[in-house]
Protein backbone atom coordinates (compact mmCIF):
# COMPACT_ATOMS: atom_id res chain seq x y z
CA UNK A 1 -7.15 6.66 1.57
CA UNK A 2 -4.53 5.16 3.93
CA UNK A 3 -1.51 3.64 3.44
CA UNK A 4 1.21 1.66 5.54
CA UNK A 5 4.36 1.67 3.46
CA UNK A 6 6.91 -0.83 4.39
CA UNK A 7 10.42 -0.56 2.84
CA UNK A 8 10.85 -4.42 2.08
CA UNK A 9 13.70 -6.80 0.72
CA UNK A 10 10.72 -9.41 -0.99
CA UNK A 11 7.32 -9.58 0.15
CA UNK A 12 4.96 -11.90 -0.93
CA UNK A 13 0.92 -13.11 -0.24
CA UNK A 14 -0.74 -16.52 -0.42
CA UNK A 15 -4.35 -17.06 -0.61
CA UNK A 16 -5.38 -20.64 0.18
CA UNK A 17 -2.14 -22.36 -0.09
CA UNK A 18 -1.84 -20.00 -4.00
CA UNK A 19 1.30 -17.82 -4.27
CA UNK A 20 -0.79 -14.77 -5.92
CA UNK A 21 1.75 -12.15 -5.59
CA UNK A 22 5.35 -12.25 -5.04
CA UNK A 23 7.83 -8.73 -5.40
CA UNK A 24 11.50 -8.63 -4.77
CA UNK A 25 12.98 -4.82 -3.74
CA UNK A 26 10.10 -2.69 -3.30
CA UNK A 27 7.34 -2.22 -1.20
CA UNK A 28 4.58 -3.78 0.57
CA UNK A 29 1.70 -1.05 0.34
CA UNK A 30 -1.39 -1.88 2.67
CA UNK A 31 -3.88 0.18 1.53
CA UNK A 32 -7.43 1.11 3.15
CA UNK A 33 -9.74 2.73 1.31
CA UNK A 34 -12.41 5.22 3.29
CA UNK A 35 -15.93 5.92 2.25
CA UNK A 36 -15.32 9.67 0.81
CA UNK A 37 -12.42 8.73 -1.22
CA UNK A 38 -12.45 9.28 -4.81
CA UNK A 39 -10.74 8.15 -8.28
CA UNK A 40 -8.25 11.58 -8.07
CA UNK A 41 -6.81 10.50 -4.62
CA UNK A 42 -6.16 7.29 -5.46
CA UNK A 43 -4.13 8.52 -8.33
CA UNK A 44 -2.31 11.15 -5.83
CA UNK A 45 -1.54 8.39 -3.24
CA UNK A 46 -0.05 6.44 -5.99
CA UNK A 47 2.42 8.90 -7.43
CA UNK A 48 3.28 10.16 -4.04
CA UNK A 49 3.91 6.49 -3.03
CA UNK A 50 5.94 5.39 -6.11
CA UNK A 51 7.63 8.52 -5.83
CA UNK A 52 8.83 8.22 -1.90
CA UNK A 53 12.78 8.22 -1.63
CA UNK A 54 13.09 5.83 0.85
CA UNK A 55 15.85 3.66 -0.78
CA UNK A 56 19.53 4.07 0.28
CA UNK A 57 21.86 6.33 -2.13
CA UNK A 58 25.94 5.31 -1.86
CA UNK A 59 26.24 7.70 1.29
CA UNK A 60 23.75 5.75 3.32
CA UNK A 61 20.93 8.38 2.84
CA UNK A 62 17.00 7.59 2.03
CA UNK A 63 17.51 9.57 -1.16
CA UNK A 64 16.69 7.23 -3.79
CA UNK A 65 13.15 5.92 -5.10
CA UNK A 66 11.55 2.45 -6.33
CA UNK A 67 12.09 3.59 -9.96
CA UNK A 68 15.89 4.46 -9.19
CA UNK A 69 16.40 0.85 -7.39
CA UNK A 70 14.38 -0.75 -10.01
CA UNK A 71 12.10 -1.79 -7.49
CA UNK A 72 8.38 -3.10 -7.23
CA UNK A 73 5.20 -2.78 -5.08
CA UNK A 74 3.16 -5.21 -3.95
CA UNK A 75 0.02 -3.59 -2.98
CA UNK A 76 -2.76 -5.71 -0.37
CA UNK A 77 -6.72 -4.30 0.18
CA UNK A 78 -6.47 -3.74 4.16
CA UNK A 79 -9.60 -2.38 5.02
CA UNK A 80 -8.70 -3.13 8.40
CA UNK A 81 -6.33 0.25 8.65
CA UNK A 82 -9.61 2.46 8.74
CA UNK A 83 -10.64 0.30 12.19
CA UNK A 84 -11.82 3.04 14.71
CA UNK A 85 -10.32 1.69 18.31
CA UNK A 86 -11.24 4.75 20.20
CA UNK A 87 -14.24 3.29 21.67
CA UNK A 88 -14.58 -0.16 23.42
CA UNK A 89 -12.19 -3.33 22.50
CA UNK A 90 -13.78 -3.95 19.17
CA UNK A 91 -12.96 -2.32 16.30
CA UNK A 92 -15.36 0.15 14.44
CA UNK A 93 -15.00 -0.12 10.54
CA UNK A 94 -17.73 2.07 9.46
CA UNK A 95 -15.18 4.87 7.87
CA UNK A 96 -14.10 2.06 5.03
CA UNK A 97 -15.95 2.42 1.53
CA UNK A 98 -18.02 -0.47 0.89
CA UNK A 99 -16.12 -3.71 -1.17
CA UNK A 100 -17.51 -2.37 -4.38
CA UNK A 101 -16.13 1.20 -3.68
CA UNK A 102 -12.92 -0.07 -2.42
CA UNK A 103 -12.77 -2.68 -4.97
CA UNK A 104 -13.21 -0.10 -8.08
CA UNK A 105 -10.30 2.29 -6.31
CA UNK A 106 -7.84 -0.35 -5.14
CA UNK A 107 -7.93 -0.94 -8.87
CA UNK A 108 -6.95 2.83 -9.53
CA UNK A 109 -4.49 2.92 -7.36
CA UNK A 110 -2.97 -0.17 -8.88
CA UNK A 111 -2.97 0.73 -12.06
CA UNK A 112 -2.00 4.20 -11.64
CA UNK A 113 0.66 2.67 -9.92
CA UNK A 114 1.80 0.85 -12.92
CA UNK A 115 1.81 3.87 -15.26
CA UNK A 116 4.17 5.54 -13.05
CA UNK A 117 6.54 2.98 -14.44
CA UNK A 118 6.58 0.48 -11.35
CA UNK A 119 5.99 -3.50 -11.52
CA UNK A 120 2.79 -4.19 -9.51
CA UNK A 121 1.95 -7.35 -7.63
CA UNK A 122 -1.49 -7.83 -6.18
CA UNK A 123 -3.11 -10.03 -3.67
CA UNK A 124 -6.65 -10.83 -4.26
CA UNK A 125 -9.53 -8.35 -3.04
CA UNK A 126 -12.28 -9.72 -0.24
CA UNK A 127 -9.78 -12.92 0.26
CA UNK A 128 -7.90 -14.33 3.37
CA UNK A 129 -4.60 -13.74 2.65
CA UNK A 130 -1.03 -14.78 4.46
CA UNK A 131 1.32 -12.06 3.85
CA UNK A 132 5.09 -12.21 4.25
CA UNK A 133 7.65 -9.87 3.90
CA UNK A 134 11.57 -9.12 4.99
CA UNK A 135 11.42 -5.40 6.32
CA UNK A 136 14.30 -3.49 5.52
CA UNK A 137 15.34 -1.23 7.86
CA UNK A 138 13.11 -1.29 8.93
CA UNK A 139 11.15 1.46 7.57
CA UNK A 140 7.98 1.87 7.77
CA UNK A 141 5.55 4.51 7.23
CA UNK A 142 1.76 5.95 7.13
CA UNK A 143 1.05 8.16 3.96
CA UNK A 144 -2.54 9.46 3.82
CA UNK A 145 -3.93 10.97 0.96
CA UNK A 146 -4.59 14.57 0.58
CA UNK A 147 -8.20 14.91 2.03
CA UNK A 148 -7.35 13.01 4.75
CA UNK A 149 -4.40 15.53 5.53
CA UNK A 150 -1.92 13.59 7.62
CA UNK A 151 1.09 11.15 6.98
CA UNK A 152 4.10 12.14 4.09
């Protein structure tokens, strides 16, 4: 699995005109799922997410995390992130788990998420969505899950 982590003051996403989800604080979690992934990464990638101190103690430091600013998450399917660009001008997407795969572990993730203690907003899996957000920082960052080996 692959994440892009963004540090965010609200964050929402709209499908067809629909506010589905909307978070204040948080983070805005685009998450790619890869064909080899399994149920017990998801669930790693979650708690290592949730428990990222990226948030701003009194003394200016990223010390703090979303449970200790109260924070949420608003998590988006981006299968997009596991686009191979090596080759050509057109994206290779072959690495991402098919939608039924992906489907069945974005929904780990998100829940495991939520029993971390964090508020969860969603946008809506296999739709066009419009997705805004107010960076803070900004920070930004990749977090891959263990197999995968790279990122925090």
């Amino acid at each position: 699995m692959l994440a892009c982590v963004q540090r965010v003051r609200h964050a929402s996403v709209t499908v067809a005109g629909e506010v589905c989800g909307r978070i204040d604080t948080g983070m805005l979690v685009l998450l790619g799922v890869a064909q080899q992934d399994t149920e017990a990464e998801a669930e790693w990638l979650a708690a290592k997410i949730a428990g990222l101190r990226v948030f701003e103690d009194d003394e200016g430091k990223m010390n703090l995390s979303l449970a200790d600013v109260r924070g949420s998450m608003l998590v988006v399917s981006q299968f997009t992130l596991l686009g191979d660009c090596r080759r050509g001008r057109r994206p290779d997407f072959t690495a991402a788990a098919p939608p039924e795969v992906a489907e069945r572990l974005y929904e780990v993730f998100v829940h495991a998420v939520a029993k971390q203690g964090v508020p969860v907003a969603t946008g809506r899996f296999r739709q066009h969505m419009d997705v805004e957000l107010l960076n803070d920082g900004p920070v930004t960052l990749i977090v891959e899950s263990k197999e995968r080996g790279a990122g925090c």
